[in-house]
PDB file of N, CA and C in Angstrom:
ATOM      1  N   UNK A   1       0.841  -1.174   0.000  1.00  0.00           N
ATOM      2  CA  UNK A   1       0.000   0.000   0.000  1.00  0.00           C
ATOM      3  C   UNK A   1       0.886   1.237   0.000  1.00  0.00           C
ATOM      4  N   UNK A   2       0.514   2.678  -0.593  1.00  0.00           N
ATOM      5  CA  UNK A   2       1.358   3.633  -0.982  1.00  0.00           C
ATOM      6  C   UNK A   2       0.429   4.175  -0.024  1.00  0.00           C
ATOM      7  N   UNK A   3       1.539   5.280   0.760  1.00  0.00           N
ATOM      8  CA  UNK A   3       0.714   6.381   1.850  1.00  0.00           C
ATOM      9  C   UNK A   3       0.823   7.744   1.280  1.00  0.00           C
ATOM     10  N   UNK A   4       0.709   8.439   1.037  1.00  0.00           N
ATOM     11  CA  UNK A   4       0.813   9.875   0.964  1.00  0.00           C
ATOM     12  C   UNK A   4       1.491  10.541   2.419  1.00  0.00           C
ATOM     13  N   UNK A   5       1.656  11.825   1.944  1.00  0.00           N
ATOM     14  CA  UNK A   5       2.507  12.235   2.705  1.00  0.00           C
ATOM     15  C   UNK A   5       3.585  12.461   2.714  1.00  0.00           C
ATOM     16  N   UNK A   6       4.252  13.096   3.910  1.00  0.00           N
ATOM     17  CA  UNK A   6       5.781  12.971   4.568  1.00  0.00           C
ATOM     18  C   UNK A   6       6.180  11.814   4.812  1.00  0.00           C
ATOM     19  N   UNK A   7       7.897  11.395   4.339  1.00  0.00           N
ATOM     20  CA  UNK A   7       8.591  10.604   5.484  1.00  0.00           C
ATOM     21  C   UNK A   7       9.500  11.272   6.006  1.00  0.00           C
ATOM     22  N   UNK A   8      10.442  11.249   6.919  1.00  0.00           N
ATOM     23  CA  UNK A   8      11.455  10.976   7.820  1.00  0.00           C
ATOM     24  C   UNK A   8      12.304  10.274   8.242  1.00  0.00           C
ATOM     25  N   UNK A   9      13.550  10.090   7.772  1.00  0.00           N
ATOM     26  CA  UNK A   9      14.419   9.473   8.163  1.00  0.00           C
ATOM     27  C   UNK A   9      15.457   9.598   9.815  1.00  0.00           C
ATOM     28  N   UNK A  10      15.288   8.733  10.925  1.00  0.00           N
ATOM     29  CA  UNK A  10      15.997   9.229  11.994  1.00  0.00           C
ATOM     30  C   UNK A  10      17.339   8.073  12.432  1.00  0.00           C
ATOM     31  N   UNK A  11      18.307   8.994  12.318  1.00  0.00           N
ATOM     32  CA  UNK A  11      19.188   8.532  12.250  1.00  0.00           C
ATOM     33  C   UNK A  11      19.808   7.557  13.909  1.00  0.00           C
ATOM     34  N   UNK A  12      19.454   6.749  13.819  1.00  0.00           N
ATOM     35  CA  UNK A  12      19.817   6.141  15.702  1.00  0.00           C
ATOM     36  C   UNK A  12      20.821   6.392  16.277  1.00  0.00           C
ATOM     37  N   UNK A  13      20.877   7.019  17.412  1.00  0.00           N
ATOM     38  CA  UNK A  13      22.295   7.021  18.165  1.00  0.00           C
ATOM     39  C   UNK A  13      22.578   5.571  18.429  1.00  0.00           C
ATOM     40  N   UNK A  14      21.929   4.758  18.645  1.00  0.00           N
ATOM     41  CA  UNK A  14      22.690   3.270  18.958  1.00  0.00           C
ATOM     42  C   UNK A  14      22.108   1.917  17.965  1.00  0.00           C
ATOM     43  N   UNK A  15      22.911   1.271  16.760  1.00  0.00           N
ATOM     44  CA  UNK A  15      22.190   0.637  15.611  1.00  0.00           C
ATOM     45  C   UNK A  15      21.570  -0.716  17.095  1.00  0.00           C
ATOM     46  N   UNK A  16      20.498  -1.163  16.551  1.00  0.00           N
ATOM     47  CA  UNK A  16      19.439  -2.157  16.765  1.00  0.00           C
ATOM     48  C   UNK A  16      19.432  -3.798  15.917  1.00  0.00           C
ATOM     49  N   UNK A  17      19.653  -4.437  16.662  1.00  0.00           N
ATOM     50  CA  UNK A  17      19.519  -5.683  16.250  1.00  0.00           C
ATOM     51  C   UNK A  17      18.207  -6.481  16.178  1.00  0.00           C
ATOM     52  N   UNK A  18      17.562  -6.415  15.464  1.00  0.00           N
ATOM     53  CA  UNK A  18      15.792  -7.049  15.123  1.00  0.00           C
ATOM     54  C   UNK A  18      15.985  -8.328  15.525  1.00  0.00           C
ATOM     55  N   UNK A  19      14.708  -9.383  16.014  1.00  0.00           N
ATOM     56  CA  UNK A  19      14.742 -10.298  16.011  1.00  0.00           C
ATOM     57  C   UNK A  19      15.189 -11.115  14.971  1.00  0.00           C
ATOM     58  N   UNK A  20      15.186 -10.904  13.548  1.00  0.00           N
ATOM     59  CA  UNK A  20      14.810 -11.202  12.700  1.00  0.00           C
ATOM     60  C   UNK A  20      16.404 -11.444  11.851  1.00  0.00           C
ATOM     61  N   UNK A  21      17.316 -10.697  12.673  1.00  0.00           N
ATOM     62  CA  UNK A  21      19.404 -11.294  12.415  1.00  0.00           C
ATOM     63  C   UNK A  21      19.216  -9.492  11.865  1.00  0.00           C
ATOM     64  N   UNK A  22      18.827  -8.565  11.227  1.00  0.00           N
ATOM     65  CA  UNK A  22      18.910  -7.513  10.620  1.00  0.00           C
ATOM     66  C   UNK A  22      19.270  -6.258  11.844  1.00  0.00           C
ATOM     67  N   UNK A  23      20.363  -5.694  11.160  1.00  0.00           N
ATOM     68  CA  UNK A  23      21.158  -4.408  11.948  1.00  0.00           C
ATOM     69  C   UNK A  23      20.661  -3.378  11.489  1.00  0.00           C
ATOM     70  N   UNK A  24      19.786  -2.233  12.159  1.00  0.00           N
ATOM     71  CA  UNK A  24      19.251  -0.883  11.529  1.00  0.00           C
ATOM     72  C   UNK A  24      19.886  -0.395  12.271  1.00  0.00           C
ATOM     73  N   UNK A  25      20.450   0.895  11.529  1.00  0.00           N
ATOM     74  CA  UNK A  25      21.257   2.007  12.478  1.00  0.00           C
ATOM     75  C   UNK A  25      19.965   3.552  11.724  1.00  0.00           C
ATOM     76  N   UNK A  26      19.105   2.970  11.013  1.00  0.00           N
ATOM     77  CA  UNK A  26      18.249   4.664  11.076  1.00  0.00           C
ATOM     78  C   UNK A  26      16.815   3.944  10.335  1.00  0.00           C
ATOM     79  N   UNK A  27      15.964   4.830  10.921  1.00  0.00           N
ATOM     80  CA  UNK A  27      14.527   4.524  10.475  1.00  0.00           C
ATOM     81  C   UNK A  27      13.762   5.035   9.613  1.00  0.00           C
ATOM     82  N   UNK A  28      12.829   5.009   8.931  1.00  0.00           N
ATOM     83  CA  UNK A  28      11.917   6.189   8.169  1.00  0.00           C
ATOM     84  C   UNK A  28      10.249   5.857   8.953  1.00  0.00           C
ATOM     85  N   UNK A  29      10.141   6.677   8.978  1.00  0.00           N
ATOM     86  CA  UNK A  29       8.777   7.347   9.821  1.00  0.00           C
ATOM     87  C   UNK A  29       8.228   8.018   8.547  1.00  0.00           C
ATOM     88  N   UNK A  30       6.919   7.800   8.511  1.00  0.00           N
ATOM     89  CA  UNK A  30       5.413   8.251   7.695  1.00  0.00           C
ATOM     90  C   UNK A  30       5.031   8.634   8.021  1.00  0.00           C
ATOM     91  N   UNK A  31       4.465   9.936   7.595  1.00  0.00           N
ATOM     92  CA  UNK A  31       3.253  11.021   8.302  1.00  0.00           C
ATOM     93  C   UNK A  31       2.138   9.714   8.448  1.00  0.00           C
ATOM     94  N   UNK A  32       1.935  10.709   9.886  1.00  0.00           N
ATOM     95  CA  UNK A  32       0.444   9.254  10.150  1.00  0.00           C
ATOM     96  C   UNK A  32      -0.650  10.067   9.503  1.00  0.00           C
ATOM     97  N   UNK A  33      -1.791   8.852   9.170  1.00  0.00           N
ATOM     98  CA  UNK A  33      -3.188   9.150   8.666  1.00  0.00           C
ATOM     99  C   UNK A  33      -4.253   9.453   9.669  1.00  0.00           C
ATOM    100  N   UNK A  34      -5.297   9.537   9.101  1.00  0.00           N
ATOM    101  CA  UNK A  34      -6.422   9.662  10.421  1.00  0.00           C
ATOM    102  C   UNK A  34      -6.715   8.287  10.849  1.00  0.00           C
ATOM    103  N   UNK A  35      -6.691   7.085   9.635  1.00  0.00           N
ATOM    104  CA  UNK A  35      -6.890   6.005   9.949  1.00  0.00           C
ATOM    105  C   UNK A  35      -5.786   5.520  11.378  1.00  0.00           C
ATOM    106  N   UNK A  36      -4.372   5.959  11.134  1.00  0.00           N
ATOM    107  CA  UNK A  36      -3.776   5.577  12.862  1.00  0.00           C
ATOM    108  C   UNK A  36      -3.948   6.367  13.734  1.00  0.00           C
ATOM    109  N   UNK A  37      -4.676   7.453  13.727  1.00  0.00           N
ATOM    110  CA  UNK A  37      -5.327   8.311  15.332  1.00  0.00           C
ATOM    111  C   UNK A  37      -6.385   7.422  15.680  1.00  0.00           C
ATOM    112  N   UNK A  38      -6.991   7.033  14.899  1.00  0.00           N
ATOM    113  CA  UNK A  38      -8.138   6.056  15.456  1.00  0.00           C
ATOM    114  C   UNK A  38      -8.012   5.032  15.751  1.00  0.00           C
ATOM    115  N   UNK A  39      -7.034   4.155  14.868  1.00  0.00           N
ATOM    116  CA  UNK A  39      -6.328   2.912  15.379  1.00  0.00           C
ATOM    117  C   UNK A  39      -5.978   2.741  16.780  1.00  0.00           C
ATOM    118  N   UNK A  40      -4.826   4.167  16.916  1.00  0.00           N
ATOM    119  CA  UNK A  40      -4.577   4.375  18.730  1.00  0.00           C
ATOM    120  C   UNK A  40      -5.461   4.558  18.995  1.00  0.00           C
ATOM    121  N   UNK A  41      -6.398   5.192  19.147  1.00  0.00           N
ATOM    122  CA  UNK A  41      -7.858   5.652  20.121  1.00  0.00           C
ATOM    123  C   UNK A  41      -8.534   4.125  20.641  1.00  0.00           C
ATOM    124  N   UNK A  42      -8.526   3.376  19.463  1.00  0.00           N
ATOM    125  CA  UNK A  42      -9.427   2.448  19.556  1.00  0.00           C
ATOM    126  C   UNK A  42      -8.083   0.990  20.184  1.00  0.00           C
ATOM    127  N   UNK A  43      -6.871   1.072  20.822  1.00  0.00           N
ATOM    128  CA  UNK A  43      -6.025   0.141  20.488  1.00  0.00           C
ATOM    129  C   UNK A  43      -6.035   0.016  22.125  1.00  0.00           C
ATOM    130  N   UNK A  44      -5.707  -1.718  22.778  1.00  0.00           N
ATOM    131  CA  UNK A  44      -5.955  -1.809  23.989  1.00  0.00           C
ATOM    132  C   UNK A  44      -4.536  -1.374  24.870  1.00  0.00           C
ATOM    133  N   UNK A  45      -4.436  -1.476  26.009  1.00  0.00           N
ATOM    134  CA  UNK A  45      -3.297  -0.798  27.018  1.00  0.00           C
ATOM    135  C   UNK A  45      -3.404   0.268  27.539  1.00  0.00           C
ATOM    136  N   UNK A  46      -2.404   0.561  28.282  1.00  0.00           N
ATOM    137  CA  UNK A  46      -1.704   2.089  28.597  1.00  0.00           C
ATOM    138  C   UNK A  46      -1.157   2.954  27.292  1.00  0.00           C
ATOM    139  N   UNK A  47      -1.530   3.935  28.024  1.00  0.00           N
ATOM    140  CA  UNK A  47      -0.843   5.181  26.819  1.00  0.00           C
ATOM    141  C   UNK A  47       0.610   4.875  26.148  1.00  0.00           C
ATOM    142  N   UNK A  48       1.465   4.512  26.771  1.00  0.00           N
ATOM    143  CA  UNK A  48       2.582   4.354  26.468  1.00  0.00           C
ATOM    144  C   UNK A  48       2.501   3.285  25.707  1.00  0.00           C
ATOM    145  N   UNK A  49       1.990   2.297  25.941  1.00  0.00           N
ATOM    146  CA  UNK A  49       1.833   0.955  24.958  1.00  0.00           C
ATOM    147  C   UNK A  49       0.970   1.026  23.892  1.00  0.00           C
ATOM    148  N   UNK A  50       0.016   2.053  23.665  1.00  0.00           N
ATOM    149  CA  UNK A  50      -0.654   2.512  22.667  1.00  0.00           C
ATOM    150  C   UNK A  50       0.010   3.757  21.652  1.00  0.00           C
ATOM    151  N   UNK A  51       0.721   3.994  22.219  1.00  0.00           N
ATOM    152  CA  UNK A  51       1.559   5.347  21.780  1.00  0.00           C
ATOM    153  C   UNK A  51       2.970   4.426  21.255  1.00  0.00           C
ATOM    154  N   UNK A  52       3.314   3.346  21.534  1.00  0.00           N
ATOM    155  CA  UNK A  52       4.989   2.596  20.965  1.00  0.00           C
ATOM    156  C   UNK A  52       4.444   1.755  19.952  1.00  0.00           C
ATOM    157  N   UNK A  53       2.740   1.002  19.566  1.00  0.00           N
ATOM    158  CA  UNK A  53       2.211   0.454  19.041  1.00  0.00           C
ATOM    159  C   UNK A  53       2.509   1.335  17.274  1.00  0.00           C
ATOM    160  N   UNK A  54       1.973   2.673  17.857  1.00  0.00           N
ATOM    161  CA  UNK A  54       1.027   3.520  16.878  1.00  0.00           C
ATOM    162  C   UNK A  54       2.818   4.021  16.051  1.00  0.00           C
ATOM    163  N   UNK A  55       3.957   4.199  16.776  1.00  0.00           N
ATOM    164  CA  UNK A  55       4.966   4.463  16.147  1.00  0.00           C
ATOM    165  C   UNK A  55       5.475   3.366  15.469  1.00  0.00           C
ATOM    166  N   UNK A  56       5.625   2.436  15.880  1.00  0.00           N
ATOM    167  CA  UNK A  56       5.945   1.112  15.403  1.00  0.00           C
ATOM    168  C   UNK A  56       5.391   1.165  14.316  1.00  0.00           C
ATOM    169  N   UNK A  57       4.527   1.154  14.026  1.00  0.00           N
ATOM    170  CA  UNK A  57       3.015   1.227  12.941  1.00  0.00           C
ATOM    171  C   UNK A  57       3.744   2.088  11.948  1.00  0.00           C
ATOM    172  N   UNK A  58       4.293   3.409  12.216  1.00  0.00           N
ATOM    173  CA  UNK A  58       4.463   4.581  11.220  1.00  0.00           C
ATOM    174  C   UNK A  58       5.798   4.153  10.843  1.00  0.00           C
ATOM    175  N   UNK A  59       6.725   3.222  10.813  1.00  0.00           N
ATOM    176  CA  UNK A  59       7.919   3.088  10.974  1.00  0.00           C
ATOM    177  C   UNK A  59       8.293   1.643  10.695  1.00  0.00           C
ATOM    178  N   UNK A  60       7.102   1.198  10.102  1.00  0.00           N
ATOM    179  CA  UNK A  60       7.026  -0.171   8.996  1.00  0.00           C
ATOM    180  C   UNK A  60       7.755  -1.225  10.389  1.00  0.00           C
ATOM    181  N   UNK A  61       8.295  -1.256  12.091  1.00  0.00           N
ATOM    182  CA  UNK A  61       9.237  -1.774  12.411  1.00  0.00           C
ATOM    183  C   UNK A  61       7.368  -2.572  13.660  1.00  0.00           C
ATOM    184  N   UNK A  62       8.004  -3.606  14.403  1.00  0.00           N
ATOM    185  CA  UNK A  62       7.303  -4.555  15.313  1.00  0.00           C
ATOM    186  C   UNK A  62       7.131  -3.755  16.441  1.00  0.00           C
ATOM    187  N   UNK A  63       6.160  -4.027  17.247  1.00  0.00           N
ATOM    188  CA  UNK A  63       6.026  -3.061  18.644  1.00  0.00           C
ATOM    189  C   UNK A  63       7.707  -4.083  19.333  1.00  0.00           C
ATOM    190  N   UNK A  64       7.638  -5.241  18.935  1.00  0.00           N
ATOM    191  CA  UNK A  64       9.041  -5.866  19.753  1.00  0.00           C
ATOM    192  C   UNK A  64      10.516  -5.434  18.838  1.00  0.00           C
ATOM    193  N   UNK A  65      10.277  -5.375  17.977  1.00  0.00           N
ATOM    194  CA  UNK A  65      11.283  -4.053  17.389  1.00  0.00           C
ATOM    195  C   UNK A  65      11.998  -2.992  18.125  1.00  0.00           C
ATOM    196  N   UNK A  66      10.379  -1.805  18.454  1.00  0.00           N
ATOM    197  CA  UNK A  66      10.687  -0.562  19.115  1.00  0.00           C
ATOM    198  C   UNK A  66      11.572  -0.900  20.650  1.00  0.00           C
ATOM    199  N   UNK A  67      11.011  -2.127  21.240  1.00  0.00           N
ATOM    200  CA  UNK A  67      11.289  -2.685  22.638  1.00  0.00           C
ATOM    201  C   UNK A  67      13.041  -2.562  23.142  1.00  0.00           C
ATOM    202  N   UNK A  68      13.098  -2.632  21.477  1.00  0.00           N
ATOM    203  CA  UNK A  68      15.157  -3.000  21.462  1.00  0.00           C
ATOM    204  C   UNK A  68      15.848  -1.816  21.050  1.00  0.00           C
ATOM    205  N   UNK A  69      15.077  -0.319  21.330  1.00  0.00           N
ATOM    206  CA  UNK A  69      16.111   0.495  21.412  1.00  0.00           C
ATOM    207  C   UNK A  69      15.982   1.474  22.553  1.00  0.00           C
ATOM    208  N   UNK A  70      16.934   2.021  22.256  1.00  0.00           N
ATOM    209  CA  UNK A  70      17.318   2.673  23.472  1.00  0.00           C
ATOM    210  C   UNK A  70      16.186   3.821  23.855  1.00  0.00           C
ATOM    211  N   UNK A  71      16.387   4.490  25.016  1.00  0.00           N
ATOM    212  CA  UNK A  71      15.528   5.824  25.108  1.00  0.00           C
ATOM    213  C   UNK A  71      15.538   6.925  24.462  1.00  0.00           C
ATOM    214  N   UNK A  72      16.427   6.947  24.325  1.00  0.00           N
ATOM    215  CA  UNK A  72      16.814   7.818  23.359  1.00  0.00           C
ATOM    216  C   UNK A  72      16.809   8.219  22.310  1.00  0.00           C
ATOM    217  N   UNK A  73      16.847   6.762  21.570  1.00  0.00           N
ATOM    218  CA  UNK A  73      16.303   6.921  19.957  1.00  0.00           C
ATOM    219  C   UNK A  73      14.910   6.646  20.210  1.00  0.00           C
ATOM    220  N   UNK A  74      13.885   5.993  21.000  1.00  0.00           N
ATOM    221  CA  UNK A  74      12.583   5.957  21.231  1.00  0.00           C
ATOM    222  C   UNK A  74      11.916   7.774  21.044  1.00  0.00           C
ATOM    223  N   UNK A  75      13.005   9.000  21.964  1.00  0.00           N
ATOM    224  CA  UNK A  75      12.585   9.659  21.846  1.00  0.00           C
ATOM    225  C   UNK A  75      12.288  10.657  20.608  1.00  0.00           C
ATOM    226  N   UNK A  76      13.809  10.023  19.844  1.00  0.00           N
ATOM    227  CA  UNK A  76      13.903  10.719  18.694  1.00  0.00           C
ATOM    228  C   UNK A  76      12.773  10.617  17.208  1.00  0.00           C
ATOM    229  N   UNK A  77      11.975   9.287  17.762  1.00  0.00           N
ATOM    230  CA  UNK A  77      11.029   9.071  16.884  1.00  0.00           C
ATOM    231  C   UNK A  77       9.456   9.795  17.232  1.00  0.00           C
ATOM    232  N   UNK A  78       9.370   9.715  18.979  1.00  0.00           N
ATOM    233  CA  UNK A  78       8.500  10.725  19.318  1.00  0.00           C
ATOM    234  C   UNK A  78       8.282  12.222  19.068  1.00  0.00           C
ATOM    235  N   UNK A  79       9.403  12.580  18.460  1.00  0.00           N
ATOM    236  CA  UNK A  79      10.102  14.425  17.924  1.00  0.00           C
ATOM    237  C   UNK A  79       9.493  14.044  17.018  1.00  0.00           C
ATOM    238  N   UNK A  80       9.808  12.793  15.914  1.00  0.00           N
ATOM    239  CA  UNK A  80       9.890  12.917  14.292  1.00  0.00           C
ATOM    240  C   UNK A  80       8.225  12.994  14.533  1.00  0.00           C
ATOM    241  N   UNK A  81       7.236  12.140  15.218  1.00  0.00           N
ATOM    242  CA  UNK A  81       6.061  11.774  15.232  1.00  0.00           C
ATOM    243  C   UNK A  81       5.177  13.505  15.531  1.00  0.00           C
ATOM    244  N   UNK A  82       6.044  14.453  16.699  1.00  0.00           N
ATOM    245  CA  UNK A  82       5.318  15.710  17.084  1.00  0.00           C
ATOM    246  C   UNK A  82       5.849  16.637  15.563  1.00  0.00           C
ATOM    247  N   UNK A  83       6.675  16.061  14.884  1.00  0.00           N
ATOM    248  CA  UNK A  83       7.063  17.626  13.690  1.00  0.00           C
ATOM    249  C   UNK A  83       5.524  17.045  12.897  1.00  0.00           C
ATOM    250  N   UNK A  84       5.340  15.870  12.811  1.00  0.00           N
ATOM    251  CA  UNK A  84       4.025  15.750  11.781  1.00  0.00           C
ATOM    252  C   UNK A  84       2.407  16.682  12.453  1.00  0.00           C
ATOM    253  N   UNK A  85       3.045  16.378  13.115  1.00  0.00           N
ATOM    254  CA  UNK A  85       0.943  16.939  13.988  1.00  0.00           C
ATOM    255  C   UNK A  85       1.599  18.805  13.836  1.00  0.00           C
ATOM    256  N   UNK A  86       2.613  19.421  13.176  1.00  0.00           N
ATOM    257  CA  UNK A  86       2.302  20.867  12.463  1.00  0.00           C
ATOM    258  C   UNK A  86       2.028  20.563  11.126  1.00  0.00           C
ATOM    259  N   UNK A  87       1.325  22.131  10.863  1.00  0.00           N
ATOM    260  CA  UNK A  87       1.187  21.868   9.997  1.00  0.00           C
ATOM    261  C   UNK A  87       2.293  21.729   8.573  1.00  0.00           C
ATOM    262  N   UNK A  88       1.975  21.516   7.378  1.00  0.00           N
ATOM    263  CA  UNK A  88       3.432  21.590   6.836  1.00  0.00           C
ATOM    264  C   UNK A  88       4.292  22.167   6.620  1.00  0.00           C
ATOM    265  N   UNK A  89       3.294  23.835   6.281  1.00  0.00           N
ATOM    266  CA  UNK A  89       4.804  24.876   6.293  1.00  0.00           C
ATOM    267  C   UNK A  89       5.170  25.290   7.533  1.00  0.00           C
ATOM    268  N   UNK A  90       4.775  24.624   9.040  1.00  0.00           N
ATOM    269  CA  UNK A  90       5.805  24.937   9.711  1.00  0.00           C
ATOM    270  C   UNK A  90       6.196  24.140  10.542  1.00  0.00           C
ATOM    271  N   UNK A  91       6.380  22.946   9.219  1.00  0.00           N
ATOM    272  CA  UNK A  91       7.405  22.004   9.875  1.00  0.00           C
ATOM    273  C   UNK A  91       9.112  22.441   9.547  1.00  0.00           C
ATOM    274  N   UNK A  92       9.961  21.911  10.296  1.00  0.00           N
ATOM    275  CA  UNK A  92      11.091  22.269   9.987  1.00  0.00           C
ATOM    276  C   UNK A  92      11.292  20.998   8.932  1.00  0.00           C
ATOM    277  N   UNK A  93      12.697  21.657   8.105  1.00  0.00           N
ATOM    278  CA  UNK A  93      13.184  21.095   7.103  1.00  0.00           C
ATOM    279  C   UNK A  93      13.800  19.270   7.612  1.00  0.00           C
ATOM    280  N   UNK A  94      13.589  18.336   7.047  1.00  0.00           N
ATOM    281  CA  UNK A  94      14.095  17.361   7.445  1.00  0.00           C
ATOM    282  C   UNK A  94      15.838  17.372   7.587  1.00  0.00           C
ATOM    283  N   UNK A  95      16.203  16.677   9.068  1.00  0.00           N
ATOM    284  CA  UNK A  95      17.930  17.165   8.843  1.00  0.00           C
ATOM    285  C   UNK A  95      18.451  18.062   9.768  1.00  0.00           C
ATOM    286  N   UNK A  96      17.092  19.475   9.940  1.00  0.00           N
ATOM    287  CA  UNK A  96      17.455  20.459  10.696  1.00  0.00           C
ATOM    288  C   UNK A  96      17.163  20.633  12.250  1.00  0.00           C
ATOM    289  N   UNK A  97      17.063  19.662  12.455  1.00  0.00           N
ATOM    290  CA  UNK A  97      16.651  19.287  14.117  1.00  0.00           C
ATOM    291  C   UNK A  97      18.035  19.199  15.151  1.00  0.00           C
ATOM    292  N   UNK A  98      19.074  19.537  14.357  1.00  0.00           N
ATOM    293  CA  UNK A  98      20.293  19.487  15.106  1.00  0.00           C
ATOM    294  C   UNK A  98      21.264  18.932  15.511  1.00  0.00           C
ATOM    295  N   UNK A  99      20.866  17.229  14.879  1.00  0.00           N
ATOM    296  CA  UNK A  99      21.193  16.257  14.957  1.00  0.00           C
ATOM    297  C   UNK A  99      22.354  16.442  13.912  1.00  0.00           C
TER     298      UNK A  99
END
């Protein structure tokens, strides 16, 4: 399936070993749809487990995926996830986050 939209590429401070034998050292993140605000709305758990679900989701990767990185890059995908909810012209340029 093709999404429309933004992606995002975030580069990991620490590469990740998948269950699966595969080494990612950076991710791409998809502007989410309305279809995944509702997905989370409607998805069972705690916020936090509904909120690592719904990134996982945007980021083609397993909720046991997200499980295997650090805090840090967890957070860096929560940034990439808040630049989407502006609108587009005032999102910043991909890249320019300082990293």
């Amino acid at each position: 399936m093709s999404f429309p939209g933004e992606t995002r590429v975030i580069k990991l401070y620490s590469p990740v070993s998948l269950d699966n034998g595969v080494v990612i050292d950076e991710v791409t993140m998809r502007e989410p749809l309305v279809r995944d605000r509702i997905t989370h709305a409607k998805d069972r758990g705690n916020e936090e487990e509904k909120e690592a679900r719904m990134i996982a989701l945007l980021c083609n990767l397993s909720e046991q995926d997200l499980w295997l990185m650090t805090a840090a890059d967890y957070s860096q995908l929560l940034d990439a996830f808040n630049v989407f909810m502006l609108p587009p012209a005032k999102r910043p340029k991909a890249g320019s986050s300082g990293q």
